[in-house]
Protein backbone atom coordinates (compact mmCIF):
# COMPACT_ATOMS: atom_id res chain seq x y z
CA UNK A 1 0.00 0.00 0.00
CA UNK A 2 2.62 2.23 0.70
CA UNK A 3 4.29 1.67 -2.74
CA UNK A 4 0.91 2.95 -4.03
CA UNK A 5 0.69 5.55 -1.67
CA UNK A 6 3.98 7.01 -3.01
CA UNK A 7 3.24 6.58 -6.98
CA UNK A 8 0.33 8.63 -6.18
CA UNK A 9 2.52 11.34 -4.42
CA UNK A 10 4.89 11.46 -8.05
CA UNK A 11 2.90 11.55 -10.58
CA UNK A 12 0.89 14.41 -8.92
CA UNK A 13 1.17 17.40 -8.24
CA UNK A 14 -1.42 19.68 -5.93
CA UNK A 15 -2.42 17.70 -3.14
CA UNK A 16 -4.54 18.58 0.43
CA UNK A 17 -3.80 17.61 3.79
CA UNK A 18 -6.31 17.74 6.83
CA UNK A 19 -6.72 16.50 10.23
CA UNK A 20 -9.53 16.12 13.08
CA UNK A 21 -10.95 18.78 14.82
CA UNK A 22 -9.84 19.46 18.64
CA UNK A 23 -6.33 18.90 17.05
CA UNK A 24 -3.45 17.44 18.85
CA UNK A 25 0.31 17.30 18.70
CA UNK A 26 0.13 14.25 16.81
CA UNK A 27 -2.09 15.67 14.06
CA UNK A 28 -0.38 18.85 13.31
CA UNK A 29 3.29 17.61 14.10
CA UNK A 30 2.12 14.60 11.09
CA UNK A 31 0.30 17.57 8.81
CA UNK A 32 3.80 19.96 8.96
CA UNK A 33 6.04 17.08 8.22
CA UNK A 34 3.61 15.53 5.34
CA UNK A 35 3.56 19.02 4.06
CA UNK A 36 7.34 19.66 4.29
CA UNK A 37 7.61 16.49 2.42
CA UNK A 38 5.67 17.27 -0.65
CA UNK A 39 7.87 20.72 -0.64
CA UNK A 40 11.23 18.82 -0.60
CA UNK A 41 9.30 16.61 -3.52
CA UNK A 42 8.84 20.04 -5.51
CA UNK A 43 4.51 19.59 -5.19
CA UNK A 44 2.45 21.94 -3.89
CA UNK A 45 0.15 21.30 -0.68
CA UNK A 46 -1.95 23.29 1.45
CA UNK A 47 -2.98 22.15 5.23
CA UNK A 48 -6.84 22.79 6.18
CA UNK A 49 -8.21 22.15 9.44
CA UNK A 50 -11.21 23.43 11.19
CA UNK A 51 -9.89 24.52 14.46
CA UNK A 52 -7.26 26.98 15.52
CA UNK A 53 -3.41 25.37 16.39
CA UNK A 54 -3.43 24.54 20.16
CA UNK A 55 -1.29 26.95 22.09
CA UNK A 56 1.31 24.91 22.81
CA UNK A 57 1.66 23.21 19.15
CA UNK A 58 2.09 27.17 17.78
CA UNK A 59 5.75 27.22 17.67
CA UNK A 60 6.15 24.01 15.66
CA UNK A 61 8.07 25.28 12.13
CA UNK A 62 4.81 25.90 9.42
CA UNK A 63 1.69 26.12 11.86
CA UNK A 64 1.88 29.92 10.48
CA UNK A 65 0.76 28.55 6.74
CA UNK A 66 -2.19 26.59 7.98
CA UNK A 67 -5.83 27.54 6.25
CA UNK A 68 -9.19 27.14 8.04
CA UNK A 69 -11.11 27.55 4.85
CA UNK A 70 -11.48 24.21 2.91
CA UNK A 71 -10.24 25.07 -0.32
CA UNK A 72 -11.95 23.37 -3.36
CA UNK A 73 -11.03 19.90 -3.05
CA UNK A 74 -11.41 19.32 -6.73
CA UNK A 75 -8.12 21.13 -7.51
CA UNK A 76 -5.96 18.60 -5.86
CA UNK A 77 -5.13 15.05 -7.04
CA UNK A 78 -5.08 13.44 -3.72
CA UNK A 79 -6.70 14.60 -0.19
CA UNK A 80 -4.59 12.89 2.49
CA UNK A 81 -6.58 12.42 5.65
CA UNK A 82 -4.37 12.29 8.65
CA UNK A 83 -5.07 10.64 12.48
CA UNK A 84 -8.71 9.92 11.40
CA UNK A 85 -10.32 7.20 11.57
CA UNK A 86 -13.30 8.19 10.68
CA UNK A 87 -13.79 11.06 8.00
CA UNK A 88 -16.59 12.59 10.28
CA UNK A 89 -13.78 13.43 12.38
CA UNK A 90 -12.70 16.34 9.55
CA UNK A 91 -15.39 18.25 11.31
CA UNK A 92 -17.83 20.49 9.64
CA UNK A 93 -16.54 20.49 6.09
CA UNK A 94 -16.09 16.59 6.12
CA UNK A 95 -18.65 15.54 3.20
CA UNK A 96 -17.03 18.23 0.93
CA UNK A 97 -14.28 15.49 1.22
CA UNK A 98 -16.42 13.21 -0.93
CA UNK A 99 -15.71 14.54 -3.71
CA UNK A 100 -12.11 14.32 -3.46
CA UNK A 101 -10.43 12.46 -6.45
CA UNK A 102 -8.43 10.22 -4.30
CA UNK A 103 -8.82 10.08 -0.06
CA UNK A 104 -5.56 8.71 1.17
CA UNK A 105 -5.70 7.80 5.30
CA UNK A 106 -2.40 7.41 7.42
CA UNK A 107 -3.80 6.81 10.95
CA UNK A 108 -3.11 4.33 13.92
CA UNK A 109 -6.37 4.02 15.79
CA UNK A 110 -8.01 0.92 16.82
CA UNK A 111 -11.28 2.27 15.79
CA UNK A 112 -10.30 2.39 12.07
CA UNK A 113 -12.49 0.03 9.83
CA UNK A 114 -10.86 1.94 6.79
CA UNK A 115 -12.94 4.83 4.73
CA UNK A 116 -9.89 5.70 2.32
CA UNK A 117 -8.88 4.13 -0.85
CA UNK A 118 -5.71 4.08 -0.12
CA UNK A 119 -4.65 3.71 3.57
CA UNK A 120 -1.64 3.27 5.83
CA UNK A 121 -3.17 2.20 9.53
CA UNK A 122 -1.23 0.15 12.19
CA UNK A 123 -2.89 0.47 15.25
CA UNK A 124 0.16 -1.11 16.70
CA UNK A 125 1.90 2.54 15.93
CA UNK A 126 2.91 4.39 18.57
CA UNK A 127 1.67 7.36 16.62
CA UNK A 128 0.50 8.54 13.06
CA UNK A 129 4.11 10.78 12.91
CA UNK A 130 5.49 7.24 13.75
CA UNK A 131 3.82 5.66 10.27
CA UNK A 132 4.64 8.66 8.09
CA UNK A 133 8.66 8.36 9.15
CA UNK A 134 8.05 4.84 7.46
CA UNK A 135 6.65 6.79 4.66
CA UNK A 136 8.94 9.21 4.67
CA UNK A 137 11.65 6.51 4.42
CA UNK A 138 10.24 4.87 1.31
CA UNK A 139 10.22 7.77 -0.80
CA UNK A 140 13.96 8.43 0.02
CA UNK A 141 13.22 12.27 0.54
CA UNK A 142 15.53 13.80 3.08
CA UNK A 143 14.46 14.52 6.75
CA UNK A 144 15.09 18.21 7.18
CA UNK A 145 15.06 19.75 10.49
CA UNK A 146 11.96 21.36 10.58
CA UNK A 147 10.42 18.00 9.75
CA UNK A 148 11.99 16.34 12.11
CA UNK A 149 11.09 18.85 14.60
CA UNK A 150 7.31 18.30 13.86
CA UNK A 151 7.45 14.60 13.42
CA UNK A 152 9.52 14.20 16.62
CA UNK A 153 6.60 16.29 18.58
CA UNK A 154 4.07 13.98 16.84
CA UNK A 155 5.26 11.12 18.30
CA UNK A 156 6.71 12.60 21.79
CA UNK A 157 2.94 13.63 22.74
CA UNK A 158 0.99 10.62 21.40
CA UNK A 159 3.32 8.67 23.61
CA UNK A 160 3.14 10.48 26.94
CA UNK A 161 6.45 11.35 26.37
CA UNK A 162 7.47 7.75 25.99
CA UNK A 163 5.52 6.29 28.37
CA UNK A 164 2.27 4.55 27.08
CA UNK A 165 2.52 1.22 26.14
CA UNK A 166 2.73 1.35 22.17
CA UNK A 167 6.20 2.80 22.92
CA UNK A 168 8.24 0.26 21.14
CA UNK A 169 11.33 -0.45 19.93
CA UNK A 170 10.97 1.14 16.65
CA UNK A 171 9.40 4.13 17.80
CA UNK A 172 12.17 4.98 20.14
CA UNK A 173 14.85 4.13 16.66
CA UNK A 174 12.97 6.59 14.90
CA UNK A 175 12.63 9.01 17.86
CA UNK A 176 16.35 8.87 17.64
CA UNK A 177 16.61 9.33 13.91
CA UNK A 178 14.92 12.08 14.35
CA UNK A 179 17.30 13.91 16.91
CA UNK A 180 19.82 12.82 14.26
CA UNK A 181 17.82 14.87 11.77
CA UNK A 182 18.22 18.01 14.25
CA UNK A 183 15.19 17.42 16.79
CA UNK A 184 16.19 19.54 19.71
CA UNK A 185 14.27 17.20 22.49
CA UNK A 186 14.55 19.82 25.46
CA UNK A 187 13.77 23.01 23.20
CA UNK A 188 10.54 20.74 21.87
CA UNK A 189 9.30 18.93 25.34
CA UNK A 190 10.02 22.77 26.95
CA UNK A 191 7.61 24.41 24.28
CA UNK A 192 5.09 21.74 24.84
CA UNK A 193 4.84 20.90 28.10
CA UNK A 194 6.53 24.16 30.32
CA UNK A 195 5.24 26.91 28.61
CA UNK A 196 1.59 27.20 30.04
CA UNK A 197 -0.70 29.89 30.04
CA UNK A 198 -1.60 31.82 33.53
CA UNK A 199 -5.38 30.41 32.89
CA UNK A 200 -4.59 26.77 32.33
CA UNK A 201 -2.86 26.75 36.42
CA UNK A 202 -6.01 28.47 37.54
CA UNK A 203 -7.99 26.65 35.73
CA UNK A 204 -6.31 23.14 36.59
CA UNK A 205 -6.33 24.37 40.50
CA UNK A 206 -10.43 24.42 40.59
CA UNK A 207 -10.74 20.74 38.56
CA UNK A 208 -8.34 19.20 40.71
CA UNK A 209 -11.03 20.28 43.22
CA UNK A 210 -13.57 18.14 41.45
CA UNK A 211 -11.16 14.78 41.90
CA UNK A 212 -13.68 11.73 42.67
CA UNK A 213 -12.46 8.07 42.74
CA UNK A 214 -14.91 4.76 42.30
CA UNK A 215 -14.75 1.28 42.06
CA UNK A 216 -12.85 0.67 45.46
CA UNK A 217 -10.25 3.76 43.82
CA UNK A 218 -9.37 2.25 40.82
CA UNK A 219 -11.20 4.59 38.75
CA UNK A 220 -9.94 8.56 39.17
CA UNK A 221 -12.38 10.99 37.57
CA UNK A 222 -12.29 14.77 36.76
CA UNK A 223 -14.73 17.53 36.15
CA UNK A 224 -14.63 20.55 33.62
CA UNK A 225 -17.42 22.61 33.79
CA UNK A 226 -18.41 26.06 32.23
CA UNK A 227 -18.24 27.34 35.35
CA UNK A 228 -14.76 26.46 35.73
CA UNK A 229 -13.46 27.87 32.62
CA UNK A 230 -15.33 31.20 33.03
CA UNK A 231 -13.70 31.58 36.38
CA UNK A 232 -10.32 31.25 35.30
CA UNK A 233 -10.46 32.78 32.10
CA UNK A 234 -9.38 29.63 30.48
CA UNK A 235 -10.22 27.94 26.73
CA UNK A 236 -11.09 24.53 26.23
CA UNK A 237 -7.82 23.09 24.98
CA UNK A 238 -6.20 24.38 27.90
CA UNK A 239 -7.68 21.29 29.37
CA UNK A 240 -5.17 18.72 27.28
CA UNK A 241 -3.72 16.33 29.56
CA UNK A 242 -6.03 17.00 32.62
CA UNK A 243 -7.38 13.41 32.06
CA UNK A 244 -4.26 12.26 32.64
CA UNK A 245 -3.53 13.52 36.74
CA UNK A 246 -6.12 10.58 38.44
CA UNK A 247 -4.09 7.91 36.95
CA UNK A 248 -1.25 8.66 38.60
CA UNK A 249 -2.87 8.07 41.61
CA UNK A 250 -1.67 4.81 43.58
CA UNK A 251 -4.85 2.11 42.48
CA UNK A 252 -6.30 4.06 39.50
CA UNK A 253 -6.07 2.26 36.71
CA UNK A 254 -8.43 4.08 34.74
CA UNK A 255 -8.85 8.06 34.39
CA UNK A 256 -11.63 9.50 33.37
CA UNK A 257 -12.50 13.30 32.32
CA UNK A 258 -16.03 14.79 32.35
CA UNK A 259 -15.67 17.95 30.40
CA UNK A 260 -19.02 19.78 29.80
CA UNK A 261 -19.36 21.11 25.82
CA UNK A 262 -22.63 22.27 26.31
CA UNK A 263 -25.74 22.19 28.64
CA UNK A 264 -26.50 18.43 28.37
CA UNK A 265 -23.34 17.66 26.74
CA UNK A 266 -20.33 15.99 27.68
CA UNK A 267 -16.77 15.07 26.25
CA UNK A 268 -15.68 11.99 28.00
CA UNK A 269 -11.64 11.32 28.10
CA UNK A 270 -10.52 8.23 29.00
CA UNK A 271 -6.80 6.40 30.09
CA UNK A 272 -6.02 3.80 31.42
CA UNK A 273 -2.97 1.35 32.71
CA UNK A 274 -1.64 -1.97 31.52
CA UNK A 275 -4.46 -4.50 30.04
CA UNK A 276 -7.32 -2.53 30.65
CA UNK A 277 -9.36 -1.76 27.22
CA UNK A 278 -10.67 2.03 27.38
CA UNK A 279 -11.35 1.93 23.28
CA UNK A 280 -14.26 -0.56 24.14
CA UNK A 281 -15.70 1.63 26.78
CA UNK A 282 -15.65 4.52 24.39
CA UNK A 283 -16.99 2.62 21.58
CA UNK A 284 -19.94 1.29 23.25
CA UNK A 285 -20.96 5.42 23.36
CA UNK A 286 -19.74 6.02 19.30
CA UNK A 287 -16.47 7.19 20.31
CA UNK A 288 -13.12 5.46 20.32
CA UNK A 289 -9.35 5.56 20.17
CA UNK A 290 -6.72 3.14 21.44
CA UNK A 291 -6.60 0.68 24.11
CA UNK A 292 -5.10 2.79 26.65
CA UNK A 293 -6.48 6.42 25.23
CA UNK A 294 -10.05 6.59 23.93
CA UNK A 295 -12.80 9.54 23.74
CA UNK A 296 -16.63 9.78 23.01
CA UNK A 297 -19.38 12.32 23.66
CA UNK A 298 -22.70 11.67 25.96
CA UNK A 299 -25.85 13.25 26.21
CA UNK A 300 -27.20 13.70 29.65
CA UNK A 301 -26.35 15.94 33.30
CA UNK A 302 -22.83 15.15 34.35
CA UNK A 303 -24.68 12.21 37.40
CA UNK A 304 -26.09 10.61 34.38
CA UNK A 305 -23.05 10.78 32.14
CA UNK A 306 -21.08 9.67 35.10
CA UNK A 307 -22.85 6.88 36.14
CA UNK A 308 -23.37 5.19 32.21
CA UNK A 309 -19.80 5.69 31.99
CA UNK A 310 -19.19 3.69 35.31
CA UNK A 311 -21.41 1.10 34.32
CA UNK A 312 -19.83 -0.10 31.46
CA UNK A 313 -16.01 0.45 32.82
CA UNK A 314 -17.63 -1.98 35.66
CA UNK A 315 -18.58 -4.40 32.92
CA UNK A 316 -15.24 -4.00 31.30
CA UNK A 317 -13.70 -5.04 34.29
CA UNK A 318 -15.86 -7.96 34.84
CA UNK A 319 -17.23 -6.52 38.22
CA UNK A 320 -20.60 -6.78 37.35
């Protein structure tokens, strides 16, 4: 597939690249490097996504030539859909995406049943940054150092900074490569991880308020209301990696994070250690993800939300 993948990229010549809404580092670290690719290849590309850069992605090398205007999709021979795995995910311009001439997918979640033509998804990837160094590779184009820079972030933050389980030996070869390539890994991890707003602290101070554990503790929850983000001034991606505080709790093994998008509406992170399947919980609400990292929205006031959720991690577990 890959061979295919990269005849398609030569005998073009215009091509579009796009990710999910609520975008994270892996999605616009994979965009900038796919992009810088096609420039050392001599084509011409153009980046659309729906939502703004994340704060702490903004000083990744290209974010500056990012549209949020889907261009006519017509014009390009190939529309290259990247950490989806669904095309819904595109957000509100997604079905203009039909009428691309060729959908190509490079994506590593479990979730993926395959919507592209022509597809590249490992779920066993630590990352999709991870699958397009393989891509990268095959082509023979040279790494330069912004790409390396962007595809290094990719993979850094879809691993927990090397800690989640799909951290394998290759991914930590090509993390390497990478640095090789000029990947400064202080300079990036500082940008991404110790350069925080004012509001996110406030904001983080009040939801660490909210901290709830069930299931005899082995199930650390977290709430993010309107409220909460009023008070502190803070936006909603300010909130990335909240989810991720009750699991480091001694007996958590899965972390949960209730963040309200609307009256009756809730986002529903989820983590979780070791064996314990989160994508199934997720799934059984339309959502999904990978094993360990999995999302989905619910209908319903946050004791309603909270307690379907609770149910089905119980029956996950086999506690009930």
């Amino acid at each position: 597939m890959i061979r295919r993948i990269i005849e398609v990229i030569r005998s073009g010549a215009k091509f579009l690249i796009t990710s999910h809404v609520r975008l994270d580092g892996d999605a616009v670290g994979s965009e900038l490097a796919l992009h810088g690719m096609f420039r050392e290849m001599g084509k011409d590309a153009v980046i659309y996504n729906q939502d703004e850069v994340p704060w702490n992605y903004r000083f990744l090398p290209g974010c500056d030539e990012i549209v949020h205007k889907m261009p006519p999709v017509e014009d390009y021979d190939a529309v290259f859909v990247l950490d989806c795995s669904e095309l819904e995910r595109i957000g509100d311009e997604a079905e203009k995406l039909t009428a691309a001439k060729l959908l190509v997918n490079i994506d590593h979640h479990l979730s993926n049943e395959g919507f592209a033509e022509l597809r590249i998804v490992d779920h066993r990837a630590s990352s999709t940054g991870e699958l397009l160094c393989r891509l990268i590779g095959e082509t023979g184009v040279r790494t330069t150092k912004d790409m390396a820079t962007n595809l290094y972030a990719a993979i850094l933050t879809d691993t927990g900074g090397f800690r989640y389980a799909t951290t394998g030996k290759e991914t930590l070869l090509v993390a390497g490569a990478l640095v090789g390539s000029g990947a400064d890994p202080q300079w990036i991890s500082e940008n991404i991880y110790e350069d925080n707003p004012l509001e996110r602290i406030r904001l983080l101070a009040l939801v660490l308020g909210t901290l709830n554990l069930d299931l005899d503790g082995t199930v650390g929850s977290l709430v993010v209301n309107r409220e909460a983000l009023a008070c502190s001034g803070a936006l909603a991606g300010h909130t990335d990696g909240f989810v991720d505080y009750p699991r480091t709790i001694q007996g958590v093994v899965i972390s949960v994070l209730y963040m309200e998008v609307a009256e009756g509406l809730y986002k529903v992170s989820l983590r979780s250690k070791g064996r314990w399947n989160v994508e199934r919980v997720a799934r059984n609400f339309g959502g999904g993800g990978h094993m360990n990292a999995a999302a989905c929205r619910i209908n319903g006031d946050l004791a309603t939300v909270r307690k379907l959720v609770l149910d089905v991690i119980e029956v996950e577990m086999g506690r009930k």
